[in-house]
Protein backbone atom coordinates (compact mmCIF):
# COMPACT_ATOMS: atom_id res chain seq x y z
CA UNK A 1 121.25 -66.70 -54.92
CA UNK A 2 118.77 -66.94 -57.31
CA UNK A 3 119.95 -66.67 -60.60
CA UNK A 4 116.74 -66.19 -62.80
CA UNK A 5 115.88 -63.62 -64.73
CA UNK A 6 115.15 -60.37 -62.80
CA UNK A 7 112.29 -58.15 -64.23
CA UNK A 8 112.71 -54.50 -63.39
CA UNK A 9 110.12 -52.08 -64.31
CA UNK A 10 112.09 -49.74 -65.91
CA UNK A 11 109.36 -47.65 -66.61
CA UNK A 12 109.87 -46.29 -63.46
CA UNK A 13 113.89 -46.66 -63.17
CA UNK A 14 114.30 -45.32 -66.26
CA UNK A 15 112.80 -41.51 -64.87
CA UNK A 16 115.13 -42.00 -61.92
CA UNK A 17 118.37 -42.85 -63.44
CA UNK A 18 117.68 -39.70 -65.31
CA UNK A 19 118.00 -37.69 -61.66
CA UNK A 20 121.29 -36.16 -60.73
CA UNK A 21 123.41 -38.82 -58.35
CA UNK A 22 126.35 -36.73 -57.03
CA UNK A 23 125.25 -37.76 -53.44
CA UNK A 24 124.09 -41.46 -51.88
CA UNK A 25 125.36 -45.36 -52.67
CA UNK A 26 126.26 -46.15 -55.67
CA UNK A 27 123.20 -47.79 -57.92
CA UNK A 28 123.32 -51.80 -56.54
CA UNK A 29 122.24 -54.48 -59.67
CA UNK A 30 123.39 -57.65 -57.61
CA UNK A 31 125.90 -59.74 -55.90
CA UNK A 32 126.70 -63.54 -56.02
CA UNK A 33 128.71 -65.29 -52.52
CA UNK A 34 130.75 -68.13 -54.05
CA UNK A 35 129.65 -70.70 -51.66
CA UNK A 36 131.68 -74.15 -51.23
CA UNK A 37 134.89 -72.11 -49.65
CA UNK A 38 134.46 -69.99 -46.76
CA UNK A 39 137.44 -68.49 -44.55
CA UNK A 40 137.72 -68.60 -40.27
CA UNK A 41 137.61 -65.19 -38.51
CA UNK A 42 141.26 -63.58 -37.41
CA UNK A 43 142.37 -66.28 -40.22
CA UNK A 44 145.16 -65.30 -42.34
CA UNK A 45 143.02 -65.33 -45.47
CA UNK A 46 140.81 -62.79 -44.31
CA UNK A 47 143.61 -60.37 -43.00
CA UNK A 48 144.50 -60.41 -47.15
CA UNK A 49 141.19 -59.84 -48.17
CA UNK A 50 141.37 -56.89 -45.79
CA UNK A 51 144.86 -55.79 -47.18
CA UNK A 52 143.50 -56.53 -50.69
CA UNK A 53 140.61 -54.41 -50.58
CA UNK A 54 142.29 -51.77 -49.04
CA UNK A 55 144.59 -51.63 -52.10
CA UNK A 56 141.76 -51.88 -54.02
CA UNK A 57 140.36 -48.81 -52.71
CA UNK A 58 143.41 -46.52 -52.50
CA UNK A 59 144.00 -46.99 -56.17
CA UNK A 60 140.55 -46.00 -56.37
CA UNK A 61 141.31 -42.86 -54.65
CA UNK A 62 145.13 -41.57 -56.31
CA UNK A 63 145.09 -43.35 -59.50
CA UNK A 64 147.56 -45.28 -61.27
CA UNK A 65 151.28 -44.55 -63.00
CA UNK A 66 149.31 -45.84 -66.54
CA UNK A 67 146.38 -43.51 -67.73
CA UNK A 68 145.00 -46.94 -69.29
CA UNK A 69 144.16 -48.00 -65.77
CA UNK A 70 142.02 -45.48 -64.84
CA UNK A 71 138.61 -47.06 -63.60
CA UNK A 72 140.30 -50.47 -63.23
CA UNK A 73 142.53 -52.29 -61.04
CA UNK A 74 143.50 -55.57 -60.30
CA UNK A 75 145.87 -57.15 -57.21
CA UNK A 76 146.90 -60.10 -54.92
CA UNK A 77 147.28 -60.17 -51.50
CA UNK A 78 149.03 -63.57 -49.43
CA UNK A 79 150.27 -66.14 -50.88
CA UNK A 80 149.53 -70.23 -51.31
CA UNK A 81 146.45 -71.43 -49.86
CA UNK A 82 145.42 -67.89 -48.12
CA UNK A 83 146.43 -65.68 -51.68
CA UNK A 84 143.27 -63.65 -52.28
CA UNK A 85 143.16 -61.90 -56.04
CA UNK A 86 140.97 -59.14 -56.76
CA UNK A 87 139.63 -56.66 -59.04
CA UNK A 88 137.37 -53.26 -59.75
CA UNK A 89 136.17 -51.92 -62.65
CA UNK A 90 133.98 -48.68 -63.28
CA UNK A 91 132.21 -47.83 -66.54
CA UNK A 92 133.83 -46.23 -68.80
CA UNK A 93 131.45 -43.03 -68.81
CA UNK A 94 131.51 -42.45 -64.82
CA UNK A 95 133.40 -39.49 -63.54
CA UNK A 96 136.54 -40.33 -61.80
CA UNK A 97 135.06 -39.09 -58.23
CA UNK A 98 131.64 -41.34 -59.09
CA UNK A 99 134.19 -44.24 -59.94
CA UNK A 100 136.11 -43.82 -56.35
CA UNK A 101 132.54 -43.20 -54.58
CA UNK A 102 131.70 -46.40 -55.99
CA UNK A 103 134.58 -48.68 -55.22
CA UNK A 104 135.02 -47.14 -51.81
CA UNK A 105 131.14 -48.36 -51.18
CA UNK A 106 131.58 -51.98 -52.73
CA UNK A 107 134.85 -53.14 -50.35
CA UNK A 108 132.62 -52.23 -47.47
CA UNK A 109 129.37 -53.74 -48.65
CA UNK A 110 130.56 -56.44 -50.17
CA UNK A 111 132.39 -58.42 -47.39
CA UNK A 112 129.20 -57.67 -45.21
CA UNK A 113 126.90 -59.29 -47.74
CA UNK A 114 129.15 -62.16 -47.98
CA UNK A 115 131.22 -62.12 -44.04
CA UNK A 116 132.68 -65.59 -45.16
CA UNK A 117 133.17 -67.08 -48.38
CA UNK A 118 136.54 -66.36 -49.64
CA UNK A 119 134.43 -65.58 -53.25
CA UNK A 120 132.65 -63.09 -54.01
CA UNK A 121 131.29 -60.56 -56.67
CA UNK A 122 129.31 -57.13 -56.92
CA UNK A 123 127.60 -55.42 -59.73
CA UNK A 124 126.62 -51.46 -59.46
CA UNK A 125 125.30 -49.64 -62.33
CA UNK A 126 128.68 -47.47 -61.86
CA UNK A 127 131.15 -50.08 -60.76
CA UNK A 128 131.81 -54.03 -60.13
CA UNK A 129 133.90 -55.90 -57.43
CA UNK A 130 135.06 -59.38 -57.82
CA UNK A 131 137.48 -61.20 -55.07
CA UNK A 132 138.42 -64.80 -55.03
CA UNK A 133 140.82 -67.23 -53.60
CA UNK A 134 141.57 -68.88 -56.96
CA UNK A 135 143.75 -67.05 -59.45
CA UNK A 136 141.50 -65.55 -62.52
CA UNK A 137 143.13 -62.48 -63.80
CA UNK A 138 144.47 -63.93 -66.70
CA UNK A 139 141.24 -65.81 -67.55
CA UNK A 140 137.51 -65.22 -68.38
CA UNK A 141 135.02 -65.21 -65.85
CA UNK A 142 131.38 -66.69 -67.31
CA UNK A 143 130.18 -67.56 -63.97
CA UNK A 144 128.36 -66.07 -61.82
CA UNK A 145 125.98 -63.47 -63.83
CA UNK A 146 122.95 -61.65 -63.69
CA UNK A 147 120.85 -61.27 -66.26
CA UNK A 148 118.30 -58.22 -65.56
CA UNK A 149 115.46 -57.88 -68.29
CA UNK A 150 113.08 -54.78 -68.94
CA UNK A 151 109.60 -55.61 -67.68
CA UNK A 152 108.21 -54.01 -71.20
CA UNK A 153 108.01 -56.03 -74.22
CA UNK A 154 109.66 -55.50 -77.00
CA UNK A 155 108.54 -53.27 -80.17
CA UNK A 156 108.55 -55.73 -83.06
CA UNK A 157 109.60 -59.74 -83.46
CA UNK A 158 112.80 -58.67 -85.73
CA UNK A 159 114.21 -56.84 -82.22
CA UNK A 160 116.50 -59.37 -80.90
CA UNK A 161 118.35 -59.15 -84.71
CA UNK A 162 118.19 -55.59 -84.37
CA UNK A 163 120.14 -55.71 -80.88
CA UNK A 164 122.24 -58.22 -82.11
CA UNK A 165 123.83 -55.80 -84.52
CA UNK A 166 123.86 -53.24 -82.17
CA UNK A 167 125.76 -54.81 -79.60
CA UNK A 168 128.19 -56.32 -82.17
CA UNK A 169 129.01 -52.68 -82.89
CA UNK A 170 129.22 -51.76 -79.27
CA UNK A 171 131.83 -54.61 -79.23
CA UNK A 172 133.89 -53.37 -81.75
CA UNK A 173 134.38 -49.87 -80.71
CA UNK A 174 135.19 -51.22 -77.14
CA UNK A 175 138.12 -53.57 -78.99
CA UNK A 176 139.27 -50.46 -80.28
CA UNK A 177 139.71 -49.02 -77.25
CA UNK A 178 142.11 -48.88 -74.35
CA UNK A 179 139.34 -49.07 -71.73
CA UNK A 180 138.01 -51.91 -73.31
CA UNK A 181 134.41 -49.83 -73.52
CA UNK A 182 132.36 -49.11 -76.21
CA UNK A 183 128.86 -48.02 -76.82
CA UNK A 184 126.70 -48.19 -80.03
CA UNK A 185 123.44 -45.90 -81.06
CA UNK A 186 121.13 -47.10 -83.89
CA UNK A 187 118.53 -44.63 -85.57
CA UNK A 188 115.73 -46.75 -87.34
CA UNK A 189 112.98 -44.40 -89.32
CA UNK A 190 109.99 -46.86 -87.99
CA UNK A 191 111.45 -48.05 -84.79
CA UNK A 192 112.59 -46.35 -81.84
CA UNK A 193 116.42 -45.38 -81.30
CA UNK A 194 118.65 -47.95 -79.83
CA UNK A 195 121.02 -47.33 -77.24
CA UNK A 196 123.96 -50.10 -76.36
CA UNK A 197 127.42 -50.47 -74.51
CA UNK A 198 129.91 -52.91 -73.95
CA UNK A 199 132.95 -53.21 -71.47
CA UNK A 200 135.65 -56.18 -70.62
CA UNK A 201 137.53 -56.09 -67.03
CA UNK A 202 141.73 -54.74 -69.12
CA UNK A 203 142.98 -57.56 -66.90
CA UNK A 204 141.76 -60.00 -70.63
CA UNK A 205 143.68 -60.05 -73.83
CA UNK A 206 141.50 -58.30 -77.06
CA UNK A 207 140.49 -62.20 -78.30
CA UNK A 208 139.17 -62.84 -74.30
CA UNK A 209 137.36 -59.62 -74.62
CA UNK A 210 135.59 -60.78 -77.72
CA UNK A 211 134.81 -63.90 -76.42
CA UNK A 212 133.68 -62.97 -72.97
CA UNK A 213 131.09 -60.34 -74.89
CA UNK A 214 130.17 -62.86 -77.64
CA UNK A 215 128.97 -65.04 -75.09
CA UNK A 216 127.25 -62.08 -73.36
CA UNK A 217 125.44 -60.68 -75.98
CA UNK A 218 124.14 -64.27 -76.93
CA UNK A 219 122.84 -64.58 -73.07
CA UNK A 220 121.43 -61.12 -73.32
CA UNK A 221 120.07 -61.68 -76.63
CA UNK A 222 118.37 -64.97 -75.60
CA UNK A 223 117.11 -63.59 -71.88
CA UNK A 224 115.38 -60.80 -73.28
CA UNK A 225 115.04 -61.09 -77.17
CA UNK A 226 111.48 -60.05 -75.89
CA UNK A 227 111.91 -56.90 -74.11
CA UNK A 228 112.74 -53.18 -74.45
CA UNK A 229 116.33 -53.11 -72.44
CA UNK A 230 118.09 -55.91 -70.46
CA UNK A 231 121.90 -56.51 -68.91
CA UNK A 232 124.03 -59.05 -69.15
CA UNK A 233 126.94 -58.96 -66.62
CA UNK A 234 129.52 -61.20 -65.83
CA UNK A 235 132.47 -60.74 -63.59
CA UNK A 236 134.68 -59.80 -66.62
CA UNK A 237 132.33 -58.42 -68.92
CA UNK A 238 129.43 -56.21 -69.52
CA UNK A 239 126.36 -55.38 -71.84
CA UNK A 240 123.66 -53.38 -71.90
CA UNK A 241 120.68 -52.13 -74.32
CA UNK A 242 118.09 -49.78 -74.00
CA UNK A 243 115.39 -47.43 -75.83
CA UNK A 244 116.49 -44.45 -74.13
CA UNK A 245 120.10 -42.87 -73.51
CA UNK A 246 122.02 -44.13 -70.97
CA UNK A 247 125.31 -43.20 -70.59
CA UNK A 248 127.18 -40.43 -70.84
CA UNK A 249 128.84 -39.46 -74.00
CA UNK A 250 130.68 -36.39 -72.94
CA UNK A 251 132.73 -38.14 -70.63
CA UNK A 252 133.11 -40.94 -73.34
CA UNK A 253 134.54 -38.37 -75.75
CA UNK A 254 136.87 -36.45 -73.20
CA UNK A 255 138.33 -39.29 -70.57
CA UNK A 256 140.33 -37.66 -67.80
CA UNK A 257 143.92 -39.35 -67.71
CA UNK A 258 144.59 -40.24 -64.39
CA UNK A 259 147.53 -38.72 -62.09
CA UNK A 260 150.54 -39.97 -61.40
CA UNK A 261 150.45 -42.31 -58.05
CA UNK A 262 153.44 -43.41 -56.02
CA UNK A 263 154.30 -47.18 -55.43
CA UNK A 264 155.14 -50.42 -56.62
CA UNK A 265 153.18 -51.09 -60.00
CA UNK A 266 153.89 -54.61 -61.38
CA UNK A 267 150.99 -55.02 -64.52
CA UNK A 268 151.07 -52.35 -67.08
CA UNK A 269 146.99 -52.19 -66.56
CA UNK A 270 147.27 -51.78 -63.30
CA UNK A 271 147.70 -54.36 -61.10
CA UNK A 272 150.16 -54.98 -57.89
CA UNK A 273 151.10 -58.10 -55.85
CA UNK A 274 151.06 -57.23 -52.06
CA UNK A 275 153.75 -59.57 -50.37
């Protein structure tokens, strides 16, 4: 996949994002097939990527024992050369049905858009799924990413500074928080409000989190210094900035705990080994 930098004219998204959702997929922003390591139909690999995504998707659906997992979950599936591990994570400021909606979607799309590598990743605007057969839920993923830049250019030369300390702020309320998600809004008298958030997969440690969006926020920074809103998303981290509100902060002030789910709960962010 091409991994340049995607303009989107978000002149015209930014009217439609803006437009009630409750029905339809979830809002696609890209997916990467790790190629090099692909899997045999009816193999034993892919009958634990099938019983890892269905995991995947049923804690989705009744939640998890710990209210911290709510909108994330990682698992394994197999074991050896066939163990497959996997993860989802929804924005912090999604609703919890817009969070199963989305997850539900992305373990059906996904393995269609990539039938055979045993690798793969999926970024929505409400949700990301990433499944691999090497182990990386106790490390930081930096590869692969999307960078997605507003087509618009930016209001002044001192912007990228001005994002820069934005984000940085975004990253400290998210370190702050048990979701690992934060958002940031910065009023200028001469300069158009600033709108930012920041998110880390709970599978990292507070100093991973911090250095996963460090290194985002200097790609996103860099990518589109120049323009009026860009993402930076990695498979266990996200950024964004824009000029115009984004996400929602009623849900950010009032998170919904999630119920109390049956079954075998190993991680205490949510996370299960299937034997």
């Amino acid at each position: 996949m091409n991994m340049n930098i995607i303009l989107v004219f978000l002149s015209v998204l930014s009217f439609l994002i803006s437009l009630p959702r409750a029905y339809g997929d979830p809002w696609y922003e890209g997916h990467v097939c790790k190629d090099g390591m692909n899997f045999n139909s009816n193999s034993t690999y892919q009958s634990n990527l099938k019983l890892l995504l269905s995991t995947l998707r049923s804690n989705a659906t009744h939640g998890s024992r710990d209210k911290i997992s709510d909108g994330f979950y990682n698992a394994t599936a197999g074991q050896d050369l066939d163990k497959v591990s996997g993860l989802f994570l929804c924005r912090g400021d999604v609703r919890r049905e817009t969070c199963q909606d989305c997850v539900n979607f992305a373990t059906s799309d996904l393995p269609q858009r990539c039938p055979v590598q045993k690798g793969a990743v999926i970024w929505y605007r409400e949700c990301l799924l990433h499944y691999s057969n090497y182990s990386f839920l106790s490390t930081v993923d930096y590869v692969p990413y999307l960078c997605l830049a507003n087509a618009q250019d930016s209001p002044n030369r001192s912007f990228g500074k001005q994002v820069r300390n934005l984000m940085d702020e975004a990253v400290n309320q998210a370190l702050s928080t048990p979701k690992m998600f934060g958002t940031a809004k910065e009023d200028y008298s001469d300069f158009p409000t600033l709108y930012g958030l920041a998110q880390c997969t709970q599978n990292l440690s507070p100093d991973q989190c911090r250095n996963c969006l460090g290194d985002a926020i200097s790609q996103l920074v860099e990518c589109c210094k120049v323009r009026q809103g860009g993402q930076l998303l990695y498979p266990s981290c996200i950024t964004r900035y824009e000029l115009y509100p984004f996400y929602n902060n009623k849900l950010i002030a009032s998170p919904t705990p999630a119920p109390p789910s049956p079954g075998s709960v190993t991680s205490s962010k949510g996370g299960e080994e299937i034997k």
